[in-house]
C-alpha atoms as a PDB file:
ATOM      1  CA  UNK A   1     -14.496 -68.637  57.312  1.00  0.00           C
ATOM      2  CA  UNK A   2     -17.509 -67.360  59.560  1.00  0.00           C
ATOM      3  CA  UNK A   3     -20.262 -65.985  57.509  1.00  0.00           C
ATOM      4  CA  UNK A   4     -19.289 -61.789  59.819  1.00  0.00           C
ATOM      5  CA  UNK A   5     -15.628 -62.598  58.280  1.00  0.00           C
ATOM      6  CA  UNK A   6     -17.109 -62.793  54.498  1.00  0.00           C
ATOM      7  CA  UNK A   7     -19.675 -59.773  55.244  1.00  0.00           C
ATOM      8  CA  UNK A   8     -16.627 -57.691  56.707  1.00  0.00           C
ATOM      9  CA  UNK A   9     -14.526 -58.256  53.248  1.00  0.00           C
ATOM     10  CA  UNK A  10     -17.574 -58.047  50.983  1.00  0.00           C
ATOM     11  CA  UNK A  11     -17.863 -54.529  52.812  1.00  0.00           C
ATOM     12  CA  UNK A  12     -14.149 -53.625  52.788  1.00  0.00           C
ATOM     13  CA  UNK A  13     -14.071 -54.739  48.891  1.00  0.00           C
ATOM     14  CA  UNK A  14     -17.035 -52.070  48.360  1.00  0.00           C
ATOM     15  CA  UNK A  15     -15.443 -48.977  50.236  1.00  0.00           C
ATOM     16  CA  UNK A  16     -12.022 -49.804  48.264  1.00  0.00           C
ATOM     17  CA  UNK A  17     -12.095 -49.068  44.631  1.00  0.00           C
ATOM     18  CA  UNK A  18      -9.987 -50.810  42.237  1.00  0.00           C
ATOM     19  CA  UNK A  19      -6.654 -48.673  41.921  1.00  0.00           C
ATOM     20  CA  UNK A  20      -6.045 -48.664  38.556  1.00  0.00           C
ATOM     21  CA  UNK A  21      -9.814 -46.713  38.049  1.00  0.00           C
ATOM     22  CA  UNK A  22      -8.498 -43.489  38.866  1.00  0.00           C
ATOM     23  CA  UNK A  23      -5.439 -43.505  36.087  1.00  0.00           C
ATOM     24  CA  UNK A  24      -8.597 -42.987  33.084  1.00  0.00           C
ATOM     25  CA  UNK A  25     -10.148 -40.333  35.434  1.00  0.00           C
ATOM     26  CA  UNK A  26      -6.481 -38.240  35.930  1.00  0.00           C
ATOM     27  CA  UNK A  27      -5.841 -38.636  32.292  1.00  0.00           C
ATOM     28  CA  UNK A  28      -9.470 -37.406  31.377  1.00  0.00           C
ATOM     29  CA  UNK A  29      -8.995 -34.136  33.121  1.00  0.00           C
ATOM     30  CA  UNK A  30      -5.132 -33.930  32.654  1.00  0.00           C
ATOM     31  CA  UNK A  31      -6.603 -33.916  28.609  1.00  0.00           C
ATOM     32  CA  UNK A  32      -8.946 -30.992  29.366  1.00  0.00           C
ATOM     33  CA  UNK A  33      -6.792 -29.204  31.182  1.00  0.00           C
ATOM     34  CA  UNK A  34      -4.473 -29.136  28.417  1.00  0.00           C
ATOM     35  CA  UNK A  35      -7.018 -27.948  25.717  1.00  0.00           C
ATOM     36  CA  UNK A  36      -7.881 -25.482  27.666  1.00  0.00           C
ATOM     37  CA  UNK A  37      -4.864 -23.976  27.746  1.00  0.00           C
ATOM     38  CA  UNK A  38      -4.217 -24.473  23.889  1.00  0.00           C
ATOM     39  CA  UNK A  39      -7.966 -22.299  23.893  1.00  0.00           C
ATOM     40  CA  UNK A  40      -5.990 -19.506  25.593  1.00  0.00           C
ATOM     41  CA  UNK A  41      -2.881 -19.620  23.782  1.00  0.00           C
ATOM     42  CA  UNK A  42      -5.274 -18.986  20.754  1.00  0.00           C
ATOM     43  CA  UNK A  43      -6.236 -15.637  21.737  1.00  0.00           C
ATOM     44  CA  UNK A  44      -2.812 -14.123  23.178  1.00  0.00           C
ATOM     45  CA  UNK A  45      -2.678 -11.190  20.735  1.00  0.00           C
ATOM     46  CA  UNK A  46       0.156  -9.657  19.064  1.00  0.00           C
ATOM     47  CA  UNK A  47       1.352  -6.070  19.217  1.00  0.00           C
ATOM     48  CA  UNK A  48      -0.138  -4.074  16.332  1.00  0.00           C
ATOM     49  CA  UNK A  49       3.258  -3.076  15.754  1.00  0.00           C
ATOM     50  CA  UNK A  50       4.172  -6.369  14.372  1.00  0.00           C
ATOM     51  CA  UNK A  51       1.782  -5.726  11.593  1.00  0.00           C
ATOM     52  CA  UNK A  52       2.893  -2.062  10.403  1.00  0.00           C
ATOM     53  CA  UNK A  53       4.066  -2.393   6.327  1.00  0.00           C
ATOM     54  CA  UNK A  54       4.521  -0.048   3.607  1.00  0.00           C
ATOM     55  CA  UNK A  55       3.652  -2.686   1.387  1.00  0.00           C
ATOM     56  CA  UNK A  56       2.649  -6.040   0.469  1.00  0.00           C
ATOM     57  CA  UNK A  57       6.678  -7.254   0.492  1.00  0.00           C
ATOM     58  CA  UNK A  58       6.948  -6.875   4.400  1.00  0.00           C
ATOM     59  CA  UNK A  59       3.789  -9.255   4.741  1.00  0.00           C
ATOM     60  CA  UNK A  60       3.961 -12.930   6.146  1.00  0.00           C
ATOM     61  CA  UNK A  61       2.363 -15.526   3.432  1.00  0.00           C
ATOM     62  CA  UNK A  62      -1.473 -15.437   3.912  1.00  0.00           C
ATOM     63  CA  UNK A  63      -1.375 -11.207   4.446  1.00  0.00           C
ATOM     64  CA  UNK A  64      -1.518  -8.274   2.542  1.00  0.00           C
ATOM     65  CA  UNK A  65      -0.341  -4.867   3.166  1.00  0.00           C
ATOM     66  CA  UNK A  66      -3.853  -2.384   3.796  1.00  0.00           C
ATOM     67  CA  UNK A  67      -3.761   1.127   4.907  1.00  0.00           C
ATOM     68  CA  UNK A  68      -0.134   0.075   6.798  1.00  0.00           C
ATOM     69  CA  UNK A  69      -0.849  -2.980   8.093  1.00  0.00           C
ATOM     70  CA  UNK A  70      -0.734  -6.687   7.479  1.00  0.00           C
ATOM     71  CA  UNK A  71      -4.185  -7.769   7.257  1.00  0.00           C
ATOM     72  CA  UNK A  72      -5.610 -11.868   6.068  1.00  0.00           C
ATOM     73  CA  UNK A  73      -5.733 -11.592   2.800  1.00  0.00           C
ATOM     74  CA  UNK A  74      -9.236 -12.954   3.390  1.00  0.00           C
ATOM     75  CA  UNK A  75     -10.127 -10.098   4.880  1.00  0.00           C
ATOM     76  CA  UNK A  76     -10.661  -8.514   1.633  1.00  0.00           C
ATOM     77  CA  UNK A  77     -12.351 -10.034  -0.710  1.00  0.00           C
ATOM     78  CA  UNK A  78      -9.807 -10.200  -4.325  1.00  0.00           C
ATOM     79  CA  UNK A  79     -11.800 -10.769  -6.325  1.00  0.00           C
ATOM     80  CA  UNK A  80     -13.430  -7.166  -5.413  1.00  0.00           C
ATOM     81  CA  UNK A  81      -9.985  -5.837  -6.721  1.00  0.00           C
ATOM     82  CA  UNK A  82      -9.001  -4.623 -10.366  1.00  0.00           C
ATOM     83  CA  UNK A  83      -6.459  -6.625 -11.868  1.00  0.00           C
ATOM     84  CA  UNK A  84      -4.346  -3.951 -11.696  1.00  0.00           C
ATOM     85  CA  UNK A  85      -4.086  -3.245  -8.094  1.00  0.00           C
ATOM     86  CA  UNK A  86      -1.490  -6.293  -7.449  1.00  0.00           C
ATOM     87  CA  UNK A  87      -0.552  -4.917  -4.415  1.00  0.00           C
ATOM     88  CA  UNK A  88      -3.874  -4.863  -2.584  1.00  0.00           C
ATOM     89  CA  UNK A  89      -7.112  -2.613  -2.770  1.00  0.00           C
ATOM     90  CA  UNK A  90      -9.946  -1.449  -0.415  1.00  0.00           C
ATOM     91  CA  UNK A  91     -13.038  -1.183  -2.548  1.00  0.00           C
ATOM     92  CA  UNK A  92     -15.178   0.746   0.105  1.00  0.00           C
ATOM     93  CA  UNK A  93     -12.766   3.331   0.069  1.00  0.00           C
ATOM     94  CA  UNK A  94     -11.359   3.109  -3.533  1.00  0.00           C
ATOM     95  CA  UNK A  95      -7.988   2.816  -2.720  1.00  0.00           C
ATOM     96  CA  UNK A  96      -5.091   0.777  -4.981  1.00  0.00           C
ATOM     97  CA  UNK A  97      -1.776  -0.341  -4.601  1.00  0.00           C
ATOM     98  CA  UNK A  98       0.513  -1.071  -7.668  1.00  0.00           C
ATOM     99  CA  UNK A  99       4.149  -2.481  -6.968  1.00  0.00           C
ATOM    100  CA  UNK A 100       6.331  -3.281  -9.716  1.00  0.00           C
ATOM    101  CA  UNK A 101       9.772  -4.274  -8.107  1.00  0.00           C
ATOM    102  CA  UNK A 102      10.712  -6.445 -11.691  1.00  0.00           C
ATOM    103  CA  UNK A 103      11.791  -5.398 -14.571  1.00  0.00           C
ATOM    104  CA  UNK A 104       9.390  -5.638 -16.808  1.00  0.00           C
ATOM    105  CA  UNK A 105       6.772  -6.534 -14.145  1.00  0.00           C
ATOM    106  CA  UNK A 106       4.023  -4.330 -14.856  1.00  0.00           C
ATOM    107  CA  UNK A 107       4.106  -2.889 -18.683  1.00  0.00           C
ATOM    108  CA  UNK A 108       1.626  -0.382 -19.057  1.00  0.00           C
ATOM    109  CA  UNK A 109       0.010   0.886 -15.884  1.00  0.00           C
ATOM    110  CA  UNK A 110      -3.258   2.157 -15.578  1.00  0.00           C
ATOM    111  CA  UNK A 111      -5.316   3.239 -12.758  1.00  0.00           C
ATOM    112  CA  UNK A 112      -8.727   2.153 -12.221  1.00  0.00           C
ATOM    113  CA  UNK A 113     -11.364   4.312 -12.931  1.00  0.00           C
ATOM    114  CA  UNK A 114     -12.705   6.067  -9.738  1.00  0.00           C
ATOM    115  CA  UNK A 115     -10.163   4.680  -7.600  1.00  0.00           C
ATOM    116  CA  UNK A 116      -7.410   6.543  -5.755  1.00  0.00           C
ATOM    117  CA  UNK A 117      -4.023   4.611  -6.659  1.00  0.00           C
ATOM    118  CA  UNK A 118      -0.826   4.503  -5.349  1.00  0.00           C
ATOM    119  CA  UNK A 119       2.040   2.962  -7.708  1.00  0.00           C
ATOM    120  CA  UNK A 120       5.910   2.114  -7.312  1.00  0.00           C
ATOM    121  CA  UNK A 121       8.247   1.173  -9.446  1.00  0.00           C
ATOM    122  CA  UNK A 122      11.430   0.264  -7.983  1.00  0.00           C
ATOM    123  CA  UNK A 123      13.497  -1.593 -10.686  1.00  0.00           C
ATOM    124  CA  UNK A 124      14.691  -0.764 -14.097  1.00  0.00           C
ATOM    125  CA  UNK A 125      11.876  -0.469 -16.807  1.00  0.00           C
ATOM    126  CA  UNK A 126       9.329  -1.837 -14.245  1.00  0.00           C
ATOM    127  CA  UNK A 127       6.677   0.093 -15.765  1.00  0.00           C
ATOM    128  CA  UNK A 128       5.676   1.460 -18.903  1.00  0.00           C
ATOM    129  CA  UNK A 129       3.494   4.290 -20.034  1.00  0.00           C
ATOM    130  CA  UNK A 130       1.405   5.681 -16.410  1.00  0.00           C
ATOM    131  CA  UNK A 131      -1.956   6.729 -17.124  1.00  0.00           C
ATOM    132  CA  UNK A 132      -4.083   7.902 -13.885  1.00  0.00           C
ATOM    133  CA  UNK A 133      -7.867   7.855 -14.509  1.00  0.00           C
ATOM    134  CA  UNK A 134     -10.001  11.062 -14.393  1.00  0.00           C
ATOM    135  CA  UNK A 135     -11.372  12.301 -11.138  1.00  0.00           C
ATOM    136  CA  UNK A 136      -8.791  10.315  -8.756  1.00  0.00           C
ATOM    137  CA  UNK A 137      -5.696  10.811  -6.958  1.00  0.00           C
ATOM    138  CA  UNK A 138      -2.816   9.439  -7.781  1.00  0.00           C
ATOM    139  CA  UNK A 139       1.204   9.344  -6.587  1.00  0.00           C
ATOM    140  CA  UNK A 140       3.755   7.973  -8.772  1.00  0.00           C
ATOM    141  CA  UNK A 141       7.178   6.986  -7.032  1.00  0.00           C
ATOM    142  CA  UNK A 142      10.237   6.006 -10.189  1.00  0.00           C
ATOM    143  CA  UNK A 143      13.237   5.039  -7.695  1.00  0.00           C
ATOM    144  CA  UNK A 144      15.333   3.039 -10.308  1.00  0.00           C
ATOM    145  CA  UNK A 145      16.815   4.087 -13.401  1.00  0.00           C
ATOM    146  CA  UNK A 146      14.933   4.350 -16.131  1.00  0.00           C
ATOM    147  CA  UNK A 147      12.655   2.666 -14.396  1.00  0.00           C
ATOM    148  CA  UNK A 148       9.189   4.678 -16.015  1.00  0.00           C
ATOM    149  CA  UNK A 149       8.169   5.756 -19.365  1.00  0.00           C
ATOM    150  CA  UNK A 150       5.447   8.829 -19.584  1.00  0.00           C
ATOM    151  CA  UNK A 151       3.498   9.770 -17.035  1.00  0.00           C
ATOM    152  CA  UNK A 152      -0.318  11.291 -17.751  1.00  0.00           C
ATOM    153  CA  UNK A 153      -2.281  12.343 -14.694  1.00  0.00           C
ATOM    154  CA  UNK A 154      -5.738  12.580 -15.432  1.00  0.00           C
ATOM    155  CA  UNK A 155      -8.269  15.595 -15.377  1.00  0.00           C
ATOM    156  CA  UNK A 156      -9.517  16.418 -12.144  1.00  0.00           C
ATOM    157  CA  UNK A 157      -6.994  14.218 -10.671  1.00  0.00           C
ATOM    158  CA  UNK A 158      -4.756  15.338  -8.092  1.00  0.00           C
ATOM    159  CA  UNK A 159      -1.452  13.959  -8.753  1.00  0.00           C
ATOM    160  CA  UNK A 160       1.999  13.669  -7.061  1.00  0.00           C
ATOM    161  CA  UNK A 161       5.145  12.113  -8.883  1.00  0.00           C
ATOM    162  CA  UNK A 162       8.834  11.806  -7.863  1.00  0.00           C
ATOM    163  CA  UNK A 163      11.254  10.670  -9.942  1.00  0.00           C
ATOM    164  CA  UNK A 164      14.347  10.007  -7.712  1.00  0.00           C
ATOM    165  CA  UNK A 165      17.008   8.131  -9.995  1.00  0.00           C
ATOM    166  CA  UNK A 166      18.675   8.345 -13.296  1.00  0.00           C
ATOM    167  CA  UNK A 167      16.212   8.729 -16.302  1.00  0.00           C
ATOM    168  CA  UNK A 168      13.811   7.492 -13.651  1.00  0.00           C
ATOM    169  CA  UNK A 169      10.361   8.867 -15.813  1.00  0.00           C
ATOM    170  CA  UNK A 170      10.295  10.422 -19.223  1.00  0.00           C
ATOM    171  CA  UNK A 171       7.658  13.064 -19.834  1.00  0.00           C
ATOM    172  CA  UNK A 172       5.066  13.786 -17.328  1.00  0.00           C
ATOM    173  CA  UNK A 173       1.827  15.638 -18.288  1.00  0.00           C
ATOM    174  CA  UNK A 174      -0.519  16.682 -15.577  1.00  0.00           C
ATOM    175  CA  UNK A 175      -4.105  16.671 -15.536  1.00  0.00           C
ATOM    176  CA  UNK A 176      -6.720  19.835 -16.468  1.00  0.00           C
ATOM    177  CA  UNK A 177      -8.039  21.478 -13.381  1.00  0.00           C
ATOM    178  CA  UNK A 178      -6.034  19.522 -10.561  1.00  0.00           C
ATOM    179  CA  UNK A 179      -3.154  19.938  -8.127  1.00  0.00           C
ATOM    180  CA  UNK A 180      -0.062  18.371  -9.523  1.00  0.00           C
ATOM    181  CA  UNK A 181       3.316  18.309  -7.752  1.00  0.00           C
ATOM    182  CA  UNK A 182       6.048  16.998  -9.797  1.00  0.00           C
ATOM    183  CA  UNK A 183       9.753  16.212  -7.781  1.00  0.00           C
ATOM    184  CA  UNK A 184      13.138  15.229  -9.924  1.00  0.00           C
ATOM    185  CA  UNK A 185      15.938  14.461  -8.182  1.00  0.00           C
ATOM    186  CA  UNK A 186      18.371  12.120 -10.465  1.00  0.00           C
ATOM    187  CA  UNK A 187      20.774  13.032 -13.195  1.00  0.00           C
ATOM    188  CA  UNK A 188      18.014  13.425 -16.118  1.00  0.00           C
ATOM    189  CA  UNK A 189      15.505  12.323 -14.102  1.00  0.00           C
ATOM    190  CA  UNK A 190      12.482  13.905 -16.139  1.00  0.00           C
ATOM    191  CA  UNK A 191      12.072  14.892 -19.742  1.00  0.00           C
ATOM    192  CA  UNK A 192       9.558  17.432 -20.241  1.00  0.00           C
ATOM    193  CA  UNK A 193       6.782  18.256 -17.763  1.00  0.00           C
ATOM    194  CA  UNK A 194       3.443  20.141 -18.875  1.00  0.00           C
ATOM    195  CA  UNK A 195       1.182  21.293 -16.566  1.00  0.00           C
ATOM    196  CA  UNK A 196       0.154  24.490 -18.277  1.00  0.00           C
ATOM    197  CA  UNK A 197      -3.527  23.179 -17.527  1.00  0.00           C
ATOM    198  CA  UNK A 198      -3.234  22.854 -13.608  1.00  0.00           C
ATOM    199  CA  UNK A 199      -5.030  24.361 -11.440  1.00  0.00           C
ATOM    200  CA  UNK A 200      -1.937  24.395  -9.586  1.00  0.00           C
ATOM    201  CA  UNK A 201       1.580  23.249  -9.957  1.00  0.00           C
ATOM    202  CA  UNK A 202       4.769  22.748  -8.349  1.00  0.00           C
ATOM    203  CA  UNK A 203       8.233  21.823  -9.937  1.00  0.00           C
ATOM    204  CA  UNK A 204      10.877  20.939  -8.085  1.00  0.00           C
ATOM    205  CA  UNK A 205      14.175  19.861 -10.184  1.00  0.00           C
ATOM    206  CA  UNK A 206      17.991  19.275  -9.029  1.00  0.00           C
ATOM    207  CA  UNK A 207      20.493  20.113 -10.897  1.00  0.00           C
ATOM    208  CA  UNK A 208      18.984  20.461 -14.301  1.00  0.00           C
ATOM    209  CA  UNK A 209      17.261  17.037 -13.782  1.00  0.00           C
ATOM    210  CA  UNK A 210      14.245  18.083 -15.987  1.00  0.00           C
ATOM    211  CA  UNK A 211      13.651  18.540 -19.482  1.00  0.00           C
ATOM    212  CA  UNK A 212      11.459  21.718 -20.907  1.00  0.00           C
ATOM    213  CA  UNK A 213       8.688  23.184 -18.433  1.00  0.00           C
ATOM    214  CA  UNK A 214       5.392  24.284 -19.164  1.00  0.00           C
ATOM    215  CA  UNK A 215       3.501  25.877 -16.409  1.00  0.00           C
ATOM    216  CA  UNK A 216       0.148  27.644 -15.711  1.00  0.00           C
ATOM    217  CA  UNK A 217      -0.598  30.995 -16.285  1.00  0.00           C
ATOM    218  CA  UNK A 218      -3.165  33.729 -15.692  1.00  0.00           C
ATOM    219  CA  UNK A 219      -3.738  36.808 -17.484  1.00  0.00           C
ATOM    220  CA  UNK A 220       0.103  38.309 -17.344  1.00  0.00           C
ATOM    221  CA  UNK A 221       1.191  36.131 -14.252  1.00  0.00           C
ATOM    222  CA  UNK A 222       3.235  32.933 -15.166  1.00  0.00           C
ATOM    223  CA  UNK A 223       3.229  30.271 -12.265  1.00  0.00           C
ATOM    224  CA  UNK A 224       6.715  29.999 -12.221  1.00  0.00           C
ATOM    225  CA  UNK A 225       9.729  31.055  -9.027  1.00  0.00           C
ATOM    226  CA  UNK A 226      10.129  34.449  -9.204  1.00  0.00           C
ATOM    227  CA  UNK A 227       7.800  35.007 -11.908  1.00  0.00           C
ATOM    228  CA  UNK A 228      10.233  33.989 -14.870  1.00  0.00           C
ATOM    229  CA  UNK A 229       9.606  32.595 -18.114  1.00  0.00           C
ATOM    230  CA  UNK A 230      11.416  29.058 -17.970  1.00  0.00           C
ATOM    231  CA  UNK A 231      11.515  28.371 -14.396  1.00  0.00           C
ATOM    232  CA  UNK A 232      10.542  25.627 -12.257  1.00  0.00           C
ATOM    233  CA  UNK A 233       6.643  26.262 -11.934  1.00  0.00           C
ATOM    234  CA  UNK A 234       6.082  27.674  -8.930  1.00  0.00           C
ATOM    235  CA  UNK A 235       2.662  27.743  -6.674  1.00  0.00           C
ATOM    236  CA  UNK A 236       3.547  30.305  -4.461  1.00  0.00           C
ATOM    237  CA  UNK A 237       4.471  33.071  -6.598  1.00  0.00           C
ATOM    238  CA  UNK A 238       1.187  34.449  -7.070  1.00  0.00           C
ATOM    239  CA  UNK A 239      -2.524  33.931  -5.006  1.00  0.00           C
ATOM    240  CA  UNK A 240      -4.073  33.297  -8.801  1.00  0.00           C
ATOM    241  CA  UNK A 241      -1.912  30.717  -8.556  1.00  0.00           C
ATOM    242  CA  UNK A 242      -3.624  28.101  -6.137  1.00  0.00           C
ATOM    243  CA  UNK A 243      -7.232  28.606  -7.498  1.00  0.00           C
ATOM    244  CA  UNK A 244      -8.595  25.201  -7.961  1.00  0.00           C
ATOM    245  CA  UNK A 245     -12.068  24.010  -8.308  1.00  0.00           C
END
């Protein structure tokens, strides 16, 4: 071979690469091209929708039901919660969720000091004795029978409780100077319910569902419908009626 023959291949070798170099190349970028779009796929967003709840129950594992929606339980911090609130809290706002869905579950249920709480008892003898802190809100749903024992709103407290089964809450005392709405709707559903120290109070029974009433009064006016001694108590009968502080 002439030594232009061997310069010609030497040249021809150069401009050619070896074929197999370009599989490592393809399958470098095919790899980034495919973690890219694993990237994106990370930040597709689901419709807030998905995450409406009206409690902790309707939550996937690692979530928790706040202000109705499903939110990482990391999000909030637990151990910033009370004990009690077993169904989720917001300690900026002082809010606190109770759910007792066992029987049994809960015992003795009280809310935390300062904090505005929201409790349900949904099974048979779920919860015991209710006691709402001073100074805080509180709503009290009883859907199962015989499912609470007494209920005792606290002073200053605006309260709200609905007893909506059979024997579903036993006697419920309101709080001294606060708004207190009281609704029975089972056979039996309440025993007694005071709230001759409300500011303001509203009774609403079906079907003789509650036990003795005690409502406000002013001077000569009883709180009560139409004014009569024994009635539901009644917010609307007279303006006296809906002072509160």
């Amino acid at each position: 071979m002439t030594d232009g023959n061997r310069s010609g291949l030497a040249r021809g070798a150069a401009r050619t690469p070896y074929p197999g170099a370009a599989r490592p190349i393809a399958a470098a970028l095919l790899a980034g091209v495919l973690a890219l779009a694993a990237a994106a796929g990370c930040f597709v967003s689901r419709k807030s929708s998905d995450y409406e709840c009206s409690s902790s129950a309707e939550c996937e594992a690692g979530r928790t039901c706040d202000r109705g929606y499903c939110v990482l339980q990391a999000a909030i911090d637990a151990s910033a919660c009370p004990a009690a609130c077993n169904g989720g809290c917001n300690p900026s706002q002082k809010t606190c969720a109770i759910e007792c869905a066992q029987p049994g579950q809960c015992n003795n249920v009280t809310c935390p000091t300062g904090y505005a709480c929201t409790v349900q008892c949904s099974a048979g003898t779920a919860c015991g004795t209710i006691t709402c802190g001073p100074n805080t809100s509180c709503e009290v749903n009883c859907s199962a029978t015989g499912a609470c024992n007494n209920i005792k709103c606290g002073n200053g407290a605006a309260c709200t409780v609905s007893c909506t089964a059979t024997a579903a809450c036993q006697n419920v005392t309101c709080g001294t100077n606060a708004p207190c709405a009281v609704t029975c709707t089972g056979l039996n559903a309440c025993g007694p319910v005071d709230c001759r120290n409300s500011c303001k109070c509203d009774v609403t029974c079906t079907g003789g569902s509650c036990g003795a009433m005690s409502c406000p009064s002013h001077g000569n006016i009883t709180c009560t419908k139409g004014g009569v001694a024994g009635a539901e108590c009644d917010s609307t009968f007279n303006p006296s009626c809906t002072t509160c502080p």
